[in-house]
Protein backbone atom coordinates (compact mmCIF):
# COMPACT_ATOMS: atom_id res chain seq x y z
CA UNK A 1 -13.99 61.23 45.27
CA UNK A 2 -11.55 63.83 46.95
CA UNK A 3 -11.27 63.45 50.20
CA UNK A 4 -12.74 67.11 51.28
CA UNK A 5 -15.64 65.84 49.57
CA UNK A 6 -15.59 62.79 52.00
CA UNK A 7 -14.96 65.25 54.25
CA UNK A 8 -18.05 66.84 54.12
CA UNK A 9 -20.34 63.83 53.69
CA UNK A 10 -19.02 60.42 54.70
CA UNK A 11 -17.39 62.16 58.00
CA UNK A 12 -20.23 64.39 58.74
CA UNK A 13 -23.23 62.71 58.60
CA UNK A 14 -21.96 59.63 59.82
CA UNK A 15 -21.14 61.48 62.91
CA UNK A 16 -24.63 62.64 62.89
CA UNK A 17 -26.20 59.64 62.50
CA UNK A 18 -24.35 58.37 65.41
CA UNK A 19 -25.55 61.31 67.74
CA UNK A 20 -29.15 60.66 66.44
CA UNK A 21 -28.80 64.23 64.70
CA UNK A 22 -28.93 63.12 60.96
CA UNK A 23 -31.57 64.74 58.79
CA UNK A 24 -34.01 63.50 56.24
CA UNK A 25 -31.39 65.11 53.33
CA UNK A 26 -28.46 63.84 55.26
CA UNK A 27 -30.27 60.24 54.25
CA UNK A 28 -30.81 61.40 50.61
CA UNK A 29 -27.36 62.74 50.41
CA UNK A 30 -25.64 59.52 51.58
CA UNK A 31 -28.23 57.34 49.48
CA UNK A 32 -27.03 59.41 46.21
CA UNK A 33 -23.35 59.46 46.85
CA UNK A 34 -23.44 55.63 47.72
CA UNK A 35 -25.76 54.74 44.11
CA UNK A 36 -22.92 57.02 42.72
CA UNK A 37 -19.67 55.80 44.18
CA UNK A 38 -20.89 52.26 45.19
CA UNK A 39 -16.87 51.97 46.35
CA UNK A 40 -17.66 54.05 49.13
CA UNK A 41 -19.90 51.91 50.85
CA UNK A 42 -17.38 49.45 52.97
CA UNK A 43 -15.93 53.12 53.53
CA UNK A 44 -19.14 54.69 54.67
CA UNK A 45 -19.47 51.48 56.66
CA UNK A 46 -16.69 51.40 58.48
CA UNK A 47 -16.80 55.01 59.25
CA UNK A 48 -20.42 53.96 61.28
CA UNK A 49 -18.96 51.51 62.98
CA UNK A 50 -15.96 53.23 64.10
CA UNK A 51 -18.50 55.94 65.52
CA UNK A 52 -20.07 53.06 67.14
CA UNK A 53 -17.43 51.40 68.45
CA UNK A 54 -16.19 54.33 70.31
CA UNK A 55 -19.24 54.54 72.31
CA UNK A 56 -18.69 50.47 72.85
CA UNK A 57 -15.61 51.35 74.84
CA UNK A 58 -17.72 53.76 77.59
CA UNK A 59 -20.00 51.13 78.58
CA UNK A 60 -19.49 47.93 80.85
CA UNK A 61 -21.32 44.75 80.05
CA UNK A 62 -23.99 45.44 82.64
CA UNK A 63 -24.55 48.92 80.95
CA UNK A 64 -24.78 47.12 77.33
CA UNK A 65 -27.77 44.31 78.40
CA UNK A 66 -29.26 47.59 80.14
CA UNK A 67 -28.85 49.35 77.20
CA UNK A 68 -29.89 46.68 74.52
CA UNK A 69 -33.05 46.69 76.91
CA UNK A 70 -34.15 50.20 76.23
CA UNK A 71 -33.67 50.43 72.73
CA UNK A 72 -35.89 47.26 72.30
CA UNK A 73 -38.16 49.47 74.57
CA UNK A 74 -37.93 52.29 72.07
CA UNK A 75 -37.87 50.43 68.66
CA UNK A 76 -41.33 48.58 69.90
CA UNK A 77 -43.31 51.62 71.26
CA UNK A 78 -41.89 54.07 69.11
CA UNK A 79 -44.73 56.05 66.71
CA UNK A 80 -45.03 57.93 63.49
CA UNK A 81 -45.33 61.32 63.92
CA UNK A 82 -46.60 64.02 60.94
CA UNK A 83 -43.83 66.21 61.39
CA UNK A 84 -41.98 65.23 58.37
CA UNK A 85 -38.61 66.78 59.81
CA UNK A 86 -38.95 65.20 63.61
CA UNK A 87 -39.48 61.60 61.82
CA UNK A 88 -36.41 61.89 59.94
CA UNK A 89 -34.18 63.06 63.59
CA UNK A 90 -36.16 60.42 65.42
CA UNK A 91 -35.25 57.97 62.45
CA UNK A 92 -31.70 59.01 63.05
CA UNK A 93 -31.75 58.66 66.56
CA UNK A 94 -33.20 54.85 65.87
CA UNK A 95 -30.52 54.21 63.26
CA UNK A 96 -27.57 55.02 65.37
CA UNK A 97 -29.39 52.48 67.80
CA UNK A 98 -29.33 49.89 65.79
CA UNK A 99 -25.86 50.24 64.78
CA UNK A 100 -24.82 50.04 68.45
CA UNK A 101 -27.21 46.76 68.79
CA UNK A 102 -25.83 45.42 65.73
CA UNK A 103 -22.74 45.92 67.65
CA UNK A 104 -23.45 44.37 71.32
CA UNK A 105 -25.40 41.54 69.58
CA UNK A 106 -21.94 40.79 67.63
CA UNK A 107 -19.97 40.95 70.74
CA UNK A 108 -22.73 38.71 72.58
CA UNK A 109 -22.06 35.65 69.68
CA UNK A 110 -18.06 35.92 69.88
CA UNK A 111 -17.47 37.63 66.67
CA UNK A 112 -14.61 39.93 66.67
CA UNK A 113 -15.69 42.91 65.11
CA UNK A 114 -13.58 45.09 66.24
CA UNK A 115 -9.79 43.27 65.62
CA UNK A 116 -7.86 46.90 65.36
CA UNK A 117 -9.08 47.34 69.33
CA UNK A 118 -7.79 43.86 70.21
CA UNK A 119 -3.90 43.96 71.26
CA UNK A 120 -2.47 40.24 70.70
CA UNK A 121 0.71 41.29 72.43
CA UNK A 122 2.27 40.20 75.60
CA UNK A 123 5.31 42.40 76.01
CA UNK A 124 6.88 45.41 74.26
CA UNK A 125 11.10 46.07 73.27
CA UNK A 126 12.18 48.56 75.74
CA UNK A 127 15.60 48.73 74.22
CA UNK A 128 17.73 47.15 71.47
CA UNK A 129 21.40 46.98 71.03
CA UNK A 130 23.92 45.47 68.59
CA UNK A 131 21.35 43.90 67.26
CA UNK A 132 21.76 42.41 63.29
CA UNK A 133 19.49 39.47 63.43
CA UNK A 134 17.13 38.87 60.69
CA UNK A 135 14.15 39.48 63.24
CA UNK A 136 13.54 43.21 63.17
CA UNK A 137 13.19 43.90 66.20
CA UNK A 138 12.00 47.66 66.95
CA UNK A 139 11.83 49.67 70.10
CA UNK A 140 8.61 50.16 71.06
CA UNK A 141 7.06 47.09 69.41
CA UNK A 142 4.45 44.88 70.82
CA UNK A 143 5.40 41.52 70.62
CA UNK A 144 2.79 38.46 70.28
CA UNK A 145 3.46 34.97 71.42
CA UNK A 146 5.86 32.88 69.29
CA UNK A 147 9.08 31.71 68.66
CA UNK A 148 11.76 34.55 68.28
CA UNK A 149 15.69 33.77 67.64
CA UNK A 150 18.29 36.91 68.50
CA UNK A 151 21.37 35.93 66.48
CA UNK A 152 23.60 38.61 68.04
CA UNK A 153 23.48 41.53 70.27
CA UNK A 154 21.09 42.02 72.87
CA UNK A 155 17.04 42.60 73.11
CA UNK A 156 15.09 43.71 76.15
CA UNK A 157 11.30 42.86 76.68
CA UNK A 158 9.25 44.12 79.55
CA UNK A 159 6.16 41.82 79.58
CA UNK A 160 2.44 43.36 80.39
CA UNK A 161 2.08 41.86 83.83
CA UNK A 162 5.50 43.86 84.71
CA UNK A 163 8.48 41.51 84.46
CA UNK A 164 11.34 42.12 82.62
CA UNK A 165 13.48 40.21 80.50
CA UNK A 166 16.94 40.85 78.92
CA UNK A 167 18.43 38.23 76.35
CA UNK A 168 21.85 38.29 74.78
CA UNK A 169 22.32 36.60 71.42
CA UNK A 170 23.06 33.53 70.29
CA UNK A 171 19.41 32.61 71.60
CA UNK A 172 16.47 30.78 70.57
CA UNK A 173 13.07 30.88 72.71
CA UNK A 174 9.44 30.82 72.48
CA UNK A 175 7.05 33.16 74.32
CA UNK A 176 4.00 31.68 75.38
CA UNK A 177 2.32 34.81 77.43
CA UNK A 178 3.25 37.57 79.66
CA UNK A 179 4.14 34.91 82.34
CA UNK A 180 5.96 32.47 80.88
CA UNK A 181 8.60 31.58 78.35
CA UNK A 182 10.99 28.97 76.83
CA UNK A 183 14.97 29.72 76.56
CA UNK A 184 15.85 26.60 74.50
CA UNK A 185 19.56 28.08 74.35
CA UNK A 186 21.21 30.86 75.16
CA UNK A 187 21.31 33.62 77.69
CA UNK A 188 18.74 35.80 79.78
CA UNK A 189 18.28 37.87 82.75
CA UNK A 190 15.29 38.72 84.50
CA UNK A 191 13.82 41.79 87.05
CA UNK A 192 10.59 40.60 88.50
CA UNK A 193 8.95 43.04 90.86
CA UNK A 194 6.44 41.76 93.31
CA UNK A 195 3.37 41.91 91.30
CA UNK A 196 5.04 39.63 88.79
CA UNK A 197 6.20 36.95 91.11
CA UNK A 198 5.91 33.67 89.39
CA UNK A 199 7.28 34.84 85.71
CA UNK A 200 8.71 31.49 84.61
CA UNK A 201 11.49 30.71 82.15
CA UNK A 202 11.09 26.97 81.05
CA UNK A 203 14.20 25.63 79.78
CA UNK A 204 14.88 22.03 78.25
CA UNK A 205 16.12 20.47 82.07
CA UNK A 206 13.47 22.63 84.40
CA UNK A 207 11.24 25.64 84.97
CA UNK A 208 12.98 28.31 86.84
CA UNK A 209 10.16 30.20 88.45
CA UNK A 210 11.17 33.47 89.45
CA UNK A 211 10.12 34.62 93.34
CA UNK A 212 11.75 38.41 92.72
CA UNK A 213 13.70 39.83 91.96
CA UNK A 214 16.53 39.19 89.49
CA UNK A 215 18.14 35.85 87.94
CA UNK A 216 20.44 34.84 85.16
CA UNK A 217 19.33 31.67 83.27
CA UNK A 218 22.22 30.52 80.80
CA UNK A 219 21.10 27.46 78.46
CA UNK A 220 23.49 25.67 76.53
CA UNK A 221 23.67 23.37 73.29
CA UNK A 222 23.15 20.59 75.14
CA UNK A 223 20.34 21.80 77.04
CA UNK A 224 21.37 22.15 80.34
CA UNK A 225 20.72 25.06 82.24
CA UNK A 226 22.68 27.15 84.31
CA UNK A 227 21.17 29.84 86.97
CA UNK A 228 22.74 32.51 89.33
CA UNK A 229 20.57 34.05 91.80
CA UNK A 230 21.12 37.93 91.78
CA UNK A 231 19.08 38.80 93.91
CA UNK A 232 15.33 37.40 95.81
CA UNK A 233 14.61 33.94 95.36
CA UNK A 234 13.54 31.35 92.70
CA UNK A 235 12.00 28.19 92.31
CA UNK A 236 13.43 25.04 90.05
CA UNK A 237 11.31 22.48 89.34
CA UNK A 238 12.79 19.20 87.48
CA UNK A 239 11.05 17.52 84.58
CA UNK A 240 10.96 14.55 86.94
CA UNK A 241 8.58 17.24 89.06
CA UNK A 242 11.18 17.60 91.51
CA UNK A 243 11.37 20.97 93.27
CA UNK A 244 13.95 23.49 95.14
CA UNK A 245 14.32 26.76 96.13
CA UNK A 246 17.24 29.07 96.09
CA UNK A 247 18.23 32.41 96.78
CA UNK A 248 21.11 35.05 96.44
CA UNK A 249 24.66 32.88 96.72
CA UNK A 250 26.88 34.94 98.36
CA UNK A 251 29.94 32.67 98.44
CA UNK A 252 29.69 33.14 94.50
CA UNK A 253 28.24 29.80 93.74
CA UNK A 254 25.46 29.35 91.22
CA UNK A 255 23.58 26.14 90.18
CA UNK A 256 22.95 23.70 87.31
CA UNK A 257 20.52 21.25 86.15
CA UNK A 258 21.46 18.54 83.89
CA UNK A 259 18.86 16.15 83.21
CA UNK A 260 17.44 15.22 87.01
CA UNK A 261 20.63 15.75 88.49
CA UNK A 262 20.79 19.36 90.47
CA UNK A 263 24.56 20.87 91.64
CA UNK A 264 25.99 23.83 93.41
CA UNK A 265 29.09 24.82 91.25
CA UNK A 266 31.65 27.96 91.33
CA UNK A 267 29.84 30.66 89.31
CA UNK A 268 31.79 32.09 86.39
CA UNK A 269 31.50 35.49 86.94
CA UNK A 270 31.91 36.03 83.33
CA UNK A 271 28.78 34.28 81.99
CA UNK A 272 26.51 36.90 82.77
CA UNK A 273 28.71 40.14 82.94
CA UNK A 274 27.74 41.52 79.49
CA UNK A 275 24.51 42.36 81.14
CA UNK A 276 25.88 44.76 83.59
CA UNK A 277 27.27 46.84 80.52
CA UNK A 278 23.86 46.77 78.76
CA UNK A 279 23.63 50.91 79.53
CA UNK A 280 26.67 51.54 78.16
CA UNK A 281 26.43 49.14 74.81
CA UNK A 282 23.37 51.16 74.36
CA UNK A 283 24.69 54.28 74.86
CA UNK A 284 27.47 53.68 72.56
CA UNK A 285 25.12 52.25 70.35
CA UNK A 286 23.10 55.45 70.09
CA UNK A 287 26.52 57.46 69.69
CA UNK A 288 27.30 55.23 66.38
CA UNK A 289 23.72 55.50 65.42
CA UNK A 290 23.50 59.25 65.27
CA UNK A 291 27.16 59.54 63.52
CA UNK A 292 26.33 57.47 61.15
CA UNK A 293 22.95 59.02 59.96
CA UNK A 294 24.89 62.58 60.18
CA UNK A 295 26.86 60.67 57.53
CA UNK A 296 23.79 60.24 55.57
CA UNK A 297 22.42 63.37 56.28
CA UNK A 298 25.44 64.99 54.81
CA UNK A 299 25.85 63.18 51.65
CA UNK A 300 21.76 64.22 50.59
CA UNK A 301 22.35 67.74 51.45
CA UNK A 302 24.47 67.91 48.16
CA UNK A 303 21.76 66.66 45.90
CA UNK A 304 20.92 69.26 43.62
CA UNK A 305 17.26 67.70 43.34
CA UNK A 306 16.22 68.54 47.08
CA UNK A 307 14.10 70.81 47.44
CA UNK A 308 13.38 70.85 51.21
CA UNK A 309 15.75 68.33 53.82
CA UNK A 310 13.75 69.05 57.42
CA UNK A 311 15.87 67.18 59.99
CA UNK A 312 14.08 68.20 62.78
CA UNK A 313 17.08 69.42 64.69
CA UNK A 314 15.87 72.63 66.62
CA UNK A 315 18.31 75.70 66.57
CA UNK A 316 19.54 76.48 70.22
CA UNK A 317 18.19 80.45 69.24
CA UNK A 318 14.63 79.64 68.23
CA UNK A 319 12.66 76.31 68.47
CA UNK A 320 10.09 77.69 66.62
CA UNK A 321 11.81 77.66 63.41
CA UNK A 322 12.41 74.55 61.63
CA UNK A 323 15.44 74.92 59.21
CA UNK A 324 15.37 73.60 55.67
CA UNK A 325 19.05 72.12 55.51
CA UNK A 326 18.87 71.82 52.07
CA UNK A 327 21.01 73.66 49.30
CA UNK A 328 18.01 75.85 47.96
CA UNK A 329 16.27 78.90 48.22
CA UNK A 330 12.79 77.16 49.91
CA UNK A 331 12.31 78.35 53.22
CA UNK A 332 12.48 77.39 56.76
CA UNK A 333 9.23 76.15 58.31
CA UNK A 334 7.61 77.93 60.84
CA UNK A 335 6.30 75.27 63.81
CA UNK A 336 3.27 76.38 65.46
CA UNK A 337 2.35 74.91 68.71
CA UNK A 338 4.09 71.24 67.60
CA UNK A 339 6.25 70.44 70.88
CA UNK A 340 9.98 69.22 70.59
CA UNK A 341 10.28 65.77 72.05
CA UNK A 342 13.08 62.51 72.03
CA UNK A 343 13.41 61.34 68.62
CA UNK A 344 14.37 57.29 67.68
CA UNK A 345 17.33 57.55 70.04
CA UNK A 346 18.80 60.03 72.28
CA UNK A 347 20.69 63.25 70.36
CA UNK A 348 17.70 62.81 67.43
CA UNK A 349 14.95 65.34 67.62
CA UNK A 350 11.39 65.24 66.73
CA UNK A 351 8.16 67.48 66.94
CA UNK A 352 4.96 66.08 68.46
CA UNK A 353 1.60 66.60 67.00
CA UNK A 354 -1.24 66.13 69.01
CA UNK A 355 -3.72 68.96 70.00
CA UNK A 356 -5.86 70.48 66.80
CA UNK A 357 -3.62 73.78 66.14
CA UNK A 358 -0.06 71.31 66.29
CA UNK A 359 1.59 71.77 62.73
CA UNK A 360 4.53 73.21 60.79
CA UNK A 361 4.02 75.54 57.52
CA UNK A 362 6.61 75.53 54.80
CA UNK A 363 6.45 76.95 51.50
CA UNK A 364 7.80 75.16 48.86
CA UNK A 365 7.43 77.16 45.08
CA UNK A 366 9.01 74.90 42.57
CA UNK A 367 6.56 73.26 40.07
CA UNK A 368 7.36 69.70 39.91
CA UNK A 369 7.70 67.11 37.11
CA UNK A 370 8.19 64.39 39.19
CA UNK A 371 8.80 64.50 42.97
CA UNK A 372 9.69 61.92 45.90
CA UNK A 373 8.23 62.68 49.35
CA UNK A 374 10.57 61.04 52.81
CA UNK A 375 9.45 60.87 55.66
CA UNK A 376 10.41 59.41 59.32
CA UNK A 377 7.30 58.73 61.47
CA UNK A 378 6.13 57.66 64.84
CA UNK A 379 1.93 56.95 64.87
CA UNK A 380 0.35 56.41 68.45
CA UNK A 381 -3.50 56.21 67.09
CA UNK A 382 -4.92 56.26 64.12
CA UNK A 383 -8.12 57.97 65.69
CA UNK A 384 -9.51 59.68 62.51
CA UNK A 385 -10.70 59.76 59.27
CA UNK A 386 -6.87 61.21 58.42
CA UNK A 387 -3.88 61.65 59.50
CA UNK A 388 -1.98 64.46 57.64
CA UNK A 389 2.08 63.93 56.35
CA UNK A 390 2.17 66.72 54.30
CA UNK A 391 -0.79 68.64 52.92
CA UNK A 392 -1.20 71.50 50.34
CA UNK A 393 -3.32 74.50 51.21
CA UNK A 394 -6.73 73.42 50.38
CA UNK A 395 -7.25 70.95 47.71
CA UNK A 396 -6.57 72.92 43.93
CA UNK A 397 -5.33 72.14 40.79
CA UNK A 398 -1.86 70.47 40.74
CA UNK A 399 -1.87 70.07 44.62
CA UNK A 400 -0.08 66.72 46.46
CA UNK A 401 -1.85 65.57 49.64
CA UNK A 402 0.40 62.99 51.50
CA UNK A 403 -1.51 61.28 54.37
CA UNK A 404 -2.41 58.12 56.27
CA UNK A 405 -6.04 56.76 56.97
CA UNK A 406 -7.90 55.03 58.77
CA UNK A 407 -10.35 52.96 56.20
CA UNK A 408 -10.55 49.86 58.04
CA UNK A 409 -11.48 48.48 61.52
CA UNK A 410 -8.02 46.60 61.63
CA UNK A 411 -5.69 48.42 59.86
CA UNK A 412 -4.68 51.70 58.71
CA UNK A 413 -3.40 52.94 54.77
CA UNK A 414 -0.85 55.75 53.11
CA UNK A 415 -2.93 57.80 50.89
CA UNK A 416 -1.78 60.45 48.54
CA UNK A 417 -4.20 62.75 46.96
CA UNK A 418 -3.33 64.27 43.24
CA UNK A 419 -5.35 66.83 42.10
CA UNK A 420 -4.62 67.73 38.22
CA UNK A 421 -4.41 70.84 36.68
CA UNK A 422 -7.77 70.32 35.07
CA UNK A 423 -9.25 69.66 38.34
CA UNK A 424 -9.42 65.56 37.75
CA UNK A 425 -8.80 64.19 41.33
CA UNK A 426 -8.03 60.97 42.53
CA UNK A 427 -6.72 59.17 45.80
CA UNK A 428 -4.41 56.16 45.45
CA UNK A 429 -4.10 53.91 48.65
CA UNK A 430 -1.41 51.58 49.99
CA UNK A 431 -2.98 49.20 52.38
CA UNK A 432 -2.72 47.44 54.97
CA UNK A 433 -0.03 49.86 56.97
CA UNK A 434 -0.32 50.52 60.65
CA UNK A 435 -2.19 48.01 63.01
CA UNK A 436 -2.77 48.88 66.33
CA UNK A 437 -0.18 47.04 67.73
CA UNK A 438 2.49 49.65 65.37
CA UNK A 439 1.85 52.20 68.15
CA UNK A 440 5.04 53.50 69.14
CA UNK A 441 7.08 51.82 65.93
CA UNK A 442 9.22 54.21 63.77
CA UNK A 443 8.28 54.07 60.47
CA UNK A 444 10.40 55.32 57.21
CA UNK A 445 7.83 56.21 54.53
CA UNK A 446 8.29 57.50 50.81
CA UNK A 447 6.43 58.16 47.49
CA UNK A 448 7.75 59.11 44.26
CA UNK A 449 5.76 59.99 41.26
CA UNK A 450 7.17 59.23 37.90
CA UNK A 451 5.88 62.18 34.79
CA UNK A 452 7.87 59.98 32.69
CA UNK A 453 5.97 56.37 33.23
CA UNK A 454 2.68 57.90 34.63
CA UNK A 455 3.34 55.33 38.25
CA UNK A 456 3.28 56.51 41.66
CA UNK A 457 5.19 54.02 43.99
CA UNK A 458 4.96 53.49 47.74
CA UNK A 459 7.49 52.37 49.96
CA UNK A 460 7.59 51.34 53.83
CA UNK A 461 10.92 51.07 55.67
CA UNK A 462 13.27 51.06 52.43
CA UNK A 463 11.08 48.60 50.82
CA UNK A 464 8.89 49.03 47.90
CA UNK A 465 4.73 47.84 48.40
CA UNK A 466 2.97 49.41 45.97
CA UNK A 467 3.21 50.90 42.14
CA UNK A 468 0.00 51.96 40.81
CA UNK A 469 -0.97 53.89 37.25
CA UNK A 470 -1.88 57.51 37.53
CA UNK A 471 -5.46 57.96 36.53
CA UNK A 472 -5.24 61.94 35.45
CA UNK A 473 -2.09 63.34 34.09
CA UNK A 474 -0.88 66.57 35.00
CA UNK A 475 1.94 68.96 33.16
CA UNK A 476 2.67 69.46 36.52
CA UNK A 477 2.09 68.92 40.60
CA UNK A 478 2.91 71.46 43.29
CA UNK A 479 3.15 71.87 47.15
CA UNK A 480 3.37 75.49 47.30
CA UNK A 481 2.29 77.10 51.16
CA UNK A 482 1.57 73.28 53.02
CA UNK A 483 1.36 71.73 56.43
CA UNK A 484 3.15 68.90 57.81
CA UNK A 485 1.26 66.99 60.47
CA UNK A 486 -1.86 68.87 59.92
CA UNK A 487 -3.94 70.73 57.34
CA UNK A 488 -4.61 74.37 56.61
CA UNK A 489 -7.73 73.17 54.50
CA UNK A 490 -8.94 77.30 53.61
CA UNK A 491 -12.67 76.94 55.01
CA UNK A 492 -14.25 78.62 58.05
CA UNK A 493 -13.50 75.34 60.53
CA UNK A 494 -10.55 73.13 59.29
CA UNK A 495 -11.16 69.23 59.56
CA UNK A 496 -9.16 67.89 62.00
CA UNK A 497 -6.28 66.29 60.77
CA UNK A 498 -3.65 66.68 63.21
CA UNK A 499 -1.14 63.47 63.00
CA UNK A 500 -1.55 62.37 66.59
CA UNK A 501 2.45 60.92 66.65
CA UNK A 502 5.65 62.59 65.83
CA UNK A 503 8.09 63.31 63.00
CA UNK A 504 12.08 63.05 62.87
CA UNK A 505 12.56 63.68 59.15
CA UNK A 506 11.02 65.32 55.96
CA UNK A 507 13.02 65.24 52.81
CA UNK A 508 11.25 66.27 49.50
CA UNK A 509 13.05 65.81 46.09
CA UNK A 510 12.16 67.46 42.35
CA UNK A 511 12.76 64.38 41.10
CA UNK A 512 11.79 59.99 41.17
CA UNK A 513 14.37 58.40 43.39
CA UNK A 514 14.98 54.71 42.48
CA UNK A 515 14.90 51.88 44.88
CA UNK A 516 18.16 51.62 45.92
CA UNK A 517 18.20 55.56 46.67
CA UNK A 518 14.92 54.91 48.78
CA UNK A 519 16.61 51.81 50.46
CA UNK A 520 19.81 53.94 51.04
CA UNK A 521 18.01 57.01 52.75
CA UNK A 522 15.82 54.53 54.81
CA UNK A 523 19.01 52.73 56.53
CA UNK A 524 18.48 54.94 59.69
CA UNK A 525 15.78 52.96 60.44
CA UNK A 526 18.06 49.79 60.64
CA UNK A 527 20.93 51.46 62.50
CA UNK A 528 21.32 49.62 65.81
C-alpha cells in the first residue's frame, strides 16, 4: 500500500480512535484494509499505541490509578443505546480507553512497552578532536554505560547529572553511570559544578571523588594514579579504605597513589597541558575538517552524472535561495520558511525544518534510468508517521519518495516509495535506523536504484545495509517539482511531514554509484 493511502486510513482513524471520534465505517474501513493487507496490522498497531503513548506522557502515576478508576467506572455502567451512529462514537470513545488501560496495566507489571521513550544513556560527546579510534565516537551522541577505549586524540563527555569529563588518548575506562567511572589507564580531566559534587573517577590504586571543581587524574601502565588539584577540592580514598582530602597546590605539587602508599611530589606541568589547548585542537580540527570536504565537494562537482549537488552554503545576497552547485541546467531551490542554522562543525551550514510550512522546492526534469539519492542528516524526533528527505509532488506515475518512518515503538526506518509508470506502487524499508538515543547524531544516508539489475540498495554512513529486488519495473523514475524536508502532497490539507531535524547536504546523481563511490562521498562524516 502507498503510503498516501496509509495516509488516509492507518493515520487518520487511528487518530480518531484515540480521541474517541472514530465512526462505525472508520471500523469497517480498518477491518477491510487489515483482512486485505494483513502486513499492516503490527503497523496499524503500533500507530495506536504511539497515539496512546503520547497521552501516557501527560499524566502522573496518581492521575493513571485515577484514571484506570473511571474507565472501569465507564466500561461497567456503560449502556446500549439505539442510535446506531452514537454506539459506534461511544464504542470509539471505549476503544481508545482500553488502549490506554492496556497501556497503564503494562506499565503497572514492569513490561517495557515503550523502549524508544526509555534513554539508556548517561552522558552525551560535547566535542571530539583528533580522534581515529575504532570507537566512533560522534558529537552529540548519548552514551550508555560500558567500557569505551580512545586510542588517540581527545573525547569530551558531559554526564546527565552535570559533570564534565575530558579524556586524552591512549585510555581505557568503563562508565558505570552519570556519577561514576573507571580510568584503568590513561588521562582525564574533570569540571564538576556544585550540583555534581561527588562525581567519582575510580582508578586501579583509589577513588578520587571530586568536591568541585576541576582535577586531572593521570593513570599509568602500572596502575598508579597521579592527581593535580586545579581547582576546589577532592577526596582519595585507598583500596585499603583509607581516606584524604586535598585541594588546589599552589607550590605546584600534585599527588600519587601507588598501592597504599600516598605522596606529595613536584607536578610535571606537562602531564596535563594538552588539555588547556583542547579549544584550539578543535578549532584547528574544524579548519582541516571543512578544507578537506571542500576537497570533496570539488572533485563531485565535475561528475557529469549530477544532476543536483545542494551544499547548503547560503549566498551572502539571498538566504532564501539554495544554489544547485552542480554542472547542469536544474535549478536552484527556493527555501521557504526552513531557518539557516550551525551545520556538523563551525563554517558548515545547514537548514532547519521544524514548523509545518519549513521546506525547500527544487525542480529537477531529467527522466532517470537509474539514480543515487545523498544525503547528510541531523534527526531530533521521529514524532510522526514520516519524516520527508526528498518527496515528489504528490504520488504519480514514475515518482521517487525518499523518507524515514517511524513503524516501530523502538526504532525508526529509511523508506523509499517507487511508483511505476503503470501506477504499480510499492515501499521498500531499511530497518532498524534511528533510536531515540540518535537524537542529535549526523547521519550520511544514500540510495541508488539499479535499471540494469532491478535492486535498490541502502546505505548508512558509507556503509551498505540493505539490497532488495524491485517489485514493479519502470522504463523510467522521475523527481520533477519536489520537496526536501517536507511534502507538497497536491490535496486541500497536506499531511504533515516536515523532517523535524536539519540537512547539510543533498546530492542526486542520474546514475548507480558503487560502494566505494558511496564510501568516498560519506568520508565527511569521519573527518575529525
Amino acid at each position: 500500500m502507498s503510503d498516501s493511502n496509509v495516509d488516509n486510513t492507518l493515520e487518520r482513524i487511528a487518530a480518531k480512535i484515540a480521541q474517541g471520534e472514530a465512526s462505525a465505517e472508520d471500523h469497517r474501513t480498518i477491518k477491510l484494509l487489515l483482512k486485505r493487507y494483513p502486513d499492516l496490522s503490527d503497523q496499524f498497531s503500533s500507530t495506536l499505541r504511539r497515539y496512546a503513548l503520547i497521552e501516557t506522557q501527560l499524566v502522573s502515576e496518581k492521575q493513571k490509578r485515577t484514571f484506570r478508576l473511571s474507565i472501569l467506572n465507564r466500561l461497567s455502567s456503560k449502556k446500549r443505546t439505539n442510535n446506531t451512529r452514537r454506539y459506534w462514537l461511544s464504542w470509539g470513545s471505549t476503544l481508545a480507553a482500553l488502549l490506554l488501560l492496556a497501556v497503564f496495566i503494562s506499565d503497572d507489571l514492569g513490561t517495557d512497552s515503550s523502549p524508544l521513550l526509555v534513554d539508556r544513556g548517561v552522558a552525551i560527546v560535547s566535542r571530539v578532536a583528533l580522534n581515529s579510534s575504532s570507537q566512533p565516537w560522534q558529537t552529540g551522541e548519548s552514551i550508555q554505560p560500558g567500557r569505551y577505549e580512545l586510542t588517540t586524540g581527545f573525547v569530551e563527555l558531559e554526564f546527565y547529572q552535570g559533570a564534565k569529563l575530558t579524556l586524552q588518548g591512549p585510555a581505557r575506562f568503563d562508565i558505570f553511570d552519570a556519577q561514576n567511572v573507571t580510568l584503568h589507564q590513561g588521562k582525564a580531566k574533570t569540571d564538576v559544578p556544585e550540583v555534581a559534587i561527588g562525581f567519582t573517577v575510580n582508578t586501579p590504586s583509589s577513588r578520587v571523588i571530586d568536591l568541585g571543581t576541576s582535577v586531572g587524574i593521570h593513570v599509568n601502565a602500572q596502575g598508579d594514579a597521579n592527581i593535580q588539584v586545579f581547582e576546589g577540592e577532592v577526596e582519595m580514598v585507598g583500596n585499603n579504605g583509607s581516606s584524604q582530602k586535598f585541594v588546589k597546590n599552589t607550590a605546584g605539587q600534585s599527588t600519587t597513589l601507588k598501592g597504599e602508599v600516598t605522596r606529595k611530589q613536584t607536578s610535571n606541568a606537562a602531564t596535563f597541558k594538552e588539555f588547556d589547548k583542547l579549544d584550539t585542537l578543535i578549532q584547528k580540527a574544524d579548519e582541516e575538517r571543512h578544507r578537506r570536504w571542500e576537497k570533496d565537494r570539488d572533485f563531485w562537482i565535475n561528475d557529469p552524472s549530477l544532476l543536483a549537488y545542494y551544499d547548503f552554503q547560503p549566498t551572502a545576497d539571498n538566504s532564501r535561495v539554495l544554489p544547485n552547485i552542480a554542472k547542469t541546467q536544474s535549478s536552484d531551490g527556493a527555501v521557504v520558511g526552513a531557518r539557516w542554522v550551525d551545520g556538523p562543525w563551525p563554517g558548515k551550514h545547514a537548514l532547519s525544518f521544524k514548523r509545518p510550512g519549513d521546506r525547500v522546492r527544487i525542480d529537477i526534469p531529467e527522466k532517470l534510468q537509474s539514480f543515487s539519492l545523498v544525503t547528510w542528516v541531523t534527526i531530533d524526533s521521529l514524532d510522526r508517521m514520516f519524516s520527508a528527505l526528498l518527496l515528489t509532488d504528490g504520488y504519480k506515475p514514475s515518482d521517487i519518495h525518499w523518507q524515514l518512518g517511524q513503524l516501530s515503538l523502538d526504532h525508526g526506518a529509511i523508506i523509499v516509495g517507487l511508483k511505476s509508470l503503470s501506477g504499480d506502487e510499492k515501499d521498500y524499508n531499511y530497518q532498524p535506523f534511528l533510536s531515540k538515543r540518535d537524537s542529535g547524531r549526523w547521519f550520511h544516508l544514500a540510495v541508488s536504484l539499479d535499471q540494469k539489475t532491478q535492486t535498490l540498495r541502502f546505505y548508512v554512513n558509507g556503509t551498505k545495509l540493505s539490497e532488495q529486488n524491485l517489485k514493479h519495473s519502470s522504463s523510467y523514475w522521475s523527481i520533477g517539482k519536489a520537496t526536501i524536508g517536507n511534502w507538497s502532497s497536491q490535496r486541500e490539507m497536506n499531511p504533515l511531514r516536515v523532517m523535524n531535524g536539519a540537512m547539510a547536504e543533498m546530492m542526486i546523481f542520474s546514475r548507480v554509484l558503487n560502494d566505494v563511490e558511496i564510501e568516498k562521498i560519506s568520508q565527511v562524516t569521519k573527518y575529525r
